[in-house]
C-alpha atoms as a PDB file:
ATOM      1  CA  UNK A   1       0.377 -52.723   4.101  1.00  0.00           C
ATOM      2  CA  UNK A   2      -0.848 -54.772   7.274  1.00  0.00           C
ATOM      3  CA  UNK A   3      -0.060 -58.203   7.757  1.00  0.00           C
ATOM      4  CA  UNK A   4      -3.083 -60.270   8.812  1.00  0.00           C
ATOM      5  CA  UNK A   5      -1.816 -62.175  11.988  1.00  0.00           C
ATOM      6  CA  UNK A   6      -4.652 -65.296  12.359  1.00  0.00           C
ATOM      7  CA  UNK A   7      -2.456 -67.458  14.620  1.00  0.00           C
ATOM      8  CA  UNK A   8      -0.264 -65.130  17.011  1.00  0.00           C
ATOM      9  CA  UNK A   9       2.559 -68.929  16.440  1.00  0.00           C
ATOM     10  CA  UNK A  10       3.038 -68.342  12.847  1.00  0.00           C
ATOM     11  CA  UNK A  11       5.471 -66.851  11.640  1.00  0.00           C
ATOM     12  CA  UNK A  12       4.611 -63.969   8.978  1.00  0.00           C
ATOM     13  CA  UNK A  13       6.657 -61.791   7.260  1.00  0.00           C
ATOM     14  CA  UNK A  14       5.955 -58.193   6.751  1.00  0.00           C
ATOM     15  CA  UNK A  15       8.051 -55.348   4.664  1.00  0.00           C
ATOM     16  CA  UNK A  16       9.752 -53.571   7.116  1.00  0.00           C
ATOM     17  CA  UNK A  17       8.942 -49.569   8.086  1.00  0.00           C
ATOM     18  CA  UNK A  18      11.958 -47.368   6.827  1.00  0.00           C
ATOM     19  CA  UNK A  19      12.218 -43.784   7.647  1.00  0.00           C
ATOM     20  CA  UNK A  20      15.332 -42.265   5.899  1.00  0.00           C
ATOM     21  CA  UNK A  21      17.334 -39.600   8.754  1.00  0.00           C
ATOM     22  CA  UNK A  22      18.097 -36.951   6.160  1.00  0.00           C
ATOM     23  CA  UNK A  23      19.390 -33.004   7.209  1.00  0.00           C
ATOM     24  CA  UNK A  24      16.525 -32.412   9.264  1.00  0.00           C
ATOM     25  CA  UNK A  25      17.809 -34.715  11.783  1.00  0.00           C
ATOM     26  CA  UNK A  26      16.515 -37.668  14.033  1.00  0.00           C
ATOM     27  CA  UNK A  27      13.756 -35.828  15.891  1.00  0.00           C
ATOM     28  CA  UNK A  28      11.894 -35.413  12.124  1.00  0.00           C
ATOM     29  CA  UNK A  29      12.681 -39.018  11.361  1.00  0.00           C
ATOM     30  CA  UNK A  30      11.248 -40.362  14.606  1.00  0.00           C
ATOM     31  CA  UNK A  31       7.847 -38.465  14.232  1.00  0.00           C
ATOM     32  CA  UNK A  32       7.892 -39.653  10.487  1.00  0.00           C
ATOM     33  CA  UNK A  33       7.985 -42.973  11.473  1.00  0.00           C
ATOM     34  CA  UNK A  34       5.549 -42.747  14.135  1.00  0.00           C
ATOM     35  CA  UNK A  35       2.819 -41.282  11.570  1.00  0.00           C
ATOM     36  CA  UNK A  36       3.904 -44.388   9.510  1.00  0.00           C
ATOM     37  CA  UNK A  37       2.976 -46.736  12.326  1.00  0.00           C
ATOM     38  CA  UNK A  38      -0.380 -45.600  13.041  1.00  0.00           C
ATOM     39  CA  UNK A  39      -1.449 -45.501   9.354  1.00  0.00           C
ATOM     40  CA  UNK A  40      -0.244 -48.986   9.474  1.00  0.00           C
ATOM     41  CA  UNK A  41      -2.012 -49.715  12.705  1.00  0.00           C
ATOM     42  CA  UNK A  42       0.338 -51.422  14.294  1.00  0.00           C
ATOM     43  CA  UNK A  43       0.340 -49.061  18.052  1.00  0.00           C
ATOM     44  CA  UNK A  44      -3.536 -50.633  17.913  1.00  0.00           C
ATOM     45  CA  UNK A  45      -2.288 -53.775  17.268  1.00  0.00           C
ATOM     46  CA  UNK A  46       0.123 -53.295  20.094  1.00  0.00           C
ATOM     47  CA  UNK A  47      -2.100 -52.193  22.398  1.00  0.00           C
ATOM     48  CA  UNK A  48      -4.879 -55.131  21.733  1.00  0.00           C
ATOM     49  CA  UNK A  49      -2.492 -57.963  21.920  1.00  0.00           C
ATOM     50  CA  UNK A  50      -0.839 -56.682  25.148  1.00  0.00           C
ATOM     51  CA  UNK A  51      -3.727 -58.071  27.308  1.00  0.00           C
ATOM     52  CA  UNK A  52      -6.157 -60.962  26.691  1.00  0.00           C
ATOM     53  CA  UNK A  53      -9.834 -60.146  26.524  1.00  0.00           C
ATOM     54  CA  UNK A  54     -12.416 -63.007  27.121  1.00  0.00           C
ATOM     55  CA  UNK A  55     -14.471 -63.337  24.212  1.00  0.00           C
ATOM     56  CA  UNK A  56     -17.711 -62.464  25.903  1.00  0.00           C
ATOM     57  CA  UNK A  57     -16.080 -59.586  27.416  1.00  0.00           C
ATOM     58  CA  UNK A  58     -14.427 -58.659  23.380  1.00  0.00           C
ATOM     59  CA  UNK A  59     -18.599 -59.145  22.639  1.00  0.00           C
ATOM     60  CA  UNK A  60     -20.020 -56.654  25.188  1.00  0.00           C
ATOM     61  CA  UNK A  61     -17.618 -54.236  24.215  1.00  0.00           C
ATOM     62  CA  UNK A  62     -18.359 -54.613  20.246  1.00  0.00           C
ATOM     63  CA  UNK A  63     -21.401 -54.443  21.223  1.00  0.00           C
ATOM     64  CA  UNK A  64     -21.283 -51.169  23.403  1.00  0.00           C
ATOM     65  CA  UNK A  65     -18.833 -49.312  20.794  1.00  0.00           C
ATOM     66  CA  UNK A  66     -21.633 -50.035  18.045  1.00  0.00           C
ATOM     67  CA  UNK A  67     -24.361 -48.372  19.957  1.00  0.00           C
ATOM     68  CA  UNK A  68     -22.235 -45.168  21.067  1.00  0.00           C
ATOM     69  CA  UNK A  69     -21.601 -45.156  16.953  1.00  0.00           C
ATOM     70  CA  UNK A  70     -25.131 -45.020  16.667  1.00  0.00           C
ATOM     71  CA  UNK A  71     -26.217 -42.431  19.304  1.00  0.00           C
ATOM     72  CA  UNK A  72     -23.665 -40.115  17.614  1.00  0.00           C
ATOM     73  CA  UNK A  73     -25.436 -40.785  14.497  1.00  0.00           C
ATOM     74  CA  UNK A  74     -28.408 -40.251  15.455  1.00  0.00           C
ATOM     75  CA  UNK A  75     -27.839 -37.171  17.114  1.00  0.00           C
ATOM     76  CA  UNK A  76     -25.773 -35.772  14.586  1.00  0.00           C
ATOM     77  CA  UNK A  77     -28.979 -36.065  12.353  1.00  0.00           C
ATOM     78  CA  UNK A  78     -31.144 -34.779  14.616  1.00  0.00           C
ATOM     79  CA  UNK A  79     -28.883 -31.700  14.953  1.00  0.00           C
ATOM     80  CA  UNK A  80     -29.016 -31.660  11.489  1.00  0.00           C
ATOM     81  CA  UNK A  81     -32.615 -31.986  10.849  1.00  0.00           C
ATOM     82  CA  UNK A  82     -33.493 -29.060  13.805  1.00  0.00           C
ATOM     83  CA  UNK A  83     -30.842 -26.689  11.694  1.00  0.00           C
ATOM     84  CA  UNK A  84     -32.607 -27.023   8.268  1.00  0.00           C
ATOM     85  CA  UNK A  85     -35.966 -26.408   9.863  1.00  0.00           C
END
């Protein structure tokens, strides 16, 4: 479960992430509890509040991100298309 941070000041609290160290030792436990971060999404989360981005500049890029998603699309189908015919 994410917790939705809207103001970065207030306080939330979130269930913490437990990874039990059984017989297969620390190593196993570490790389289970990465896995369990990403799914959560908080390394993203990490990584996008450790520098500020101007909201024009957050726009541009939104922007930019949807259109690559949409040449991909587009040329997936097109690959498609030209492999039926």
């Amino acid at each position: 479960m994410r917790c939705p941070l809207p103001n970065p000041s207030e306080s939330v609290t979130c269930k913490p992430l437990e990874v039990q160290v059984g017989d297969k030792g620390i190593e196993r436990a570490i790389k289970h509890l990465k896995r369990k971060m990403a799914a959560e999404g908080i390394l993203r989360e990490l990584k996008r509040r450790r520098h500020y981005m101007k909201p024009s500049v957050k726009r541009r890029k939104k922007m930019s991100e949807a259109a690559r998603r949409r040449r991909k699309r587009l040329k997936a189908d097109e690959q498609q298309r030209g492999g039926m015919l």
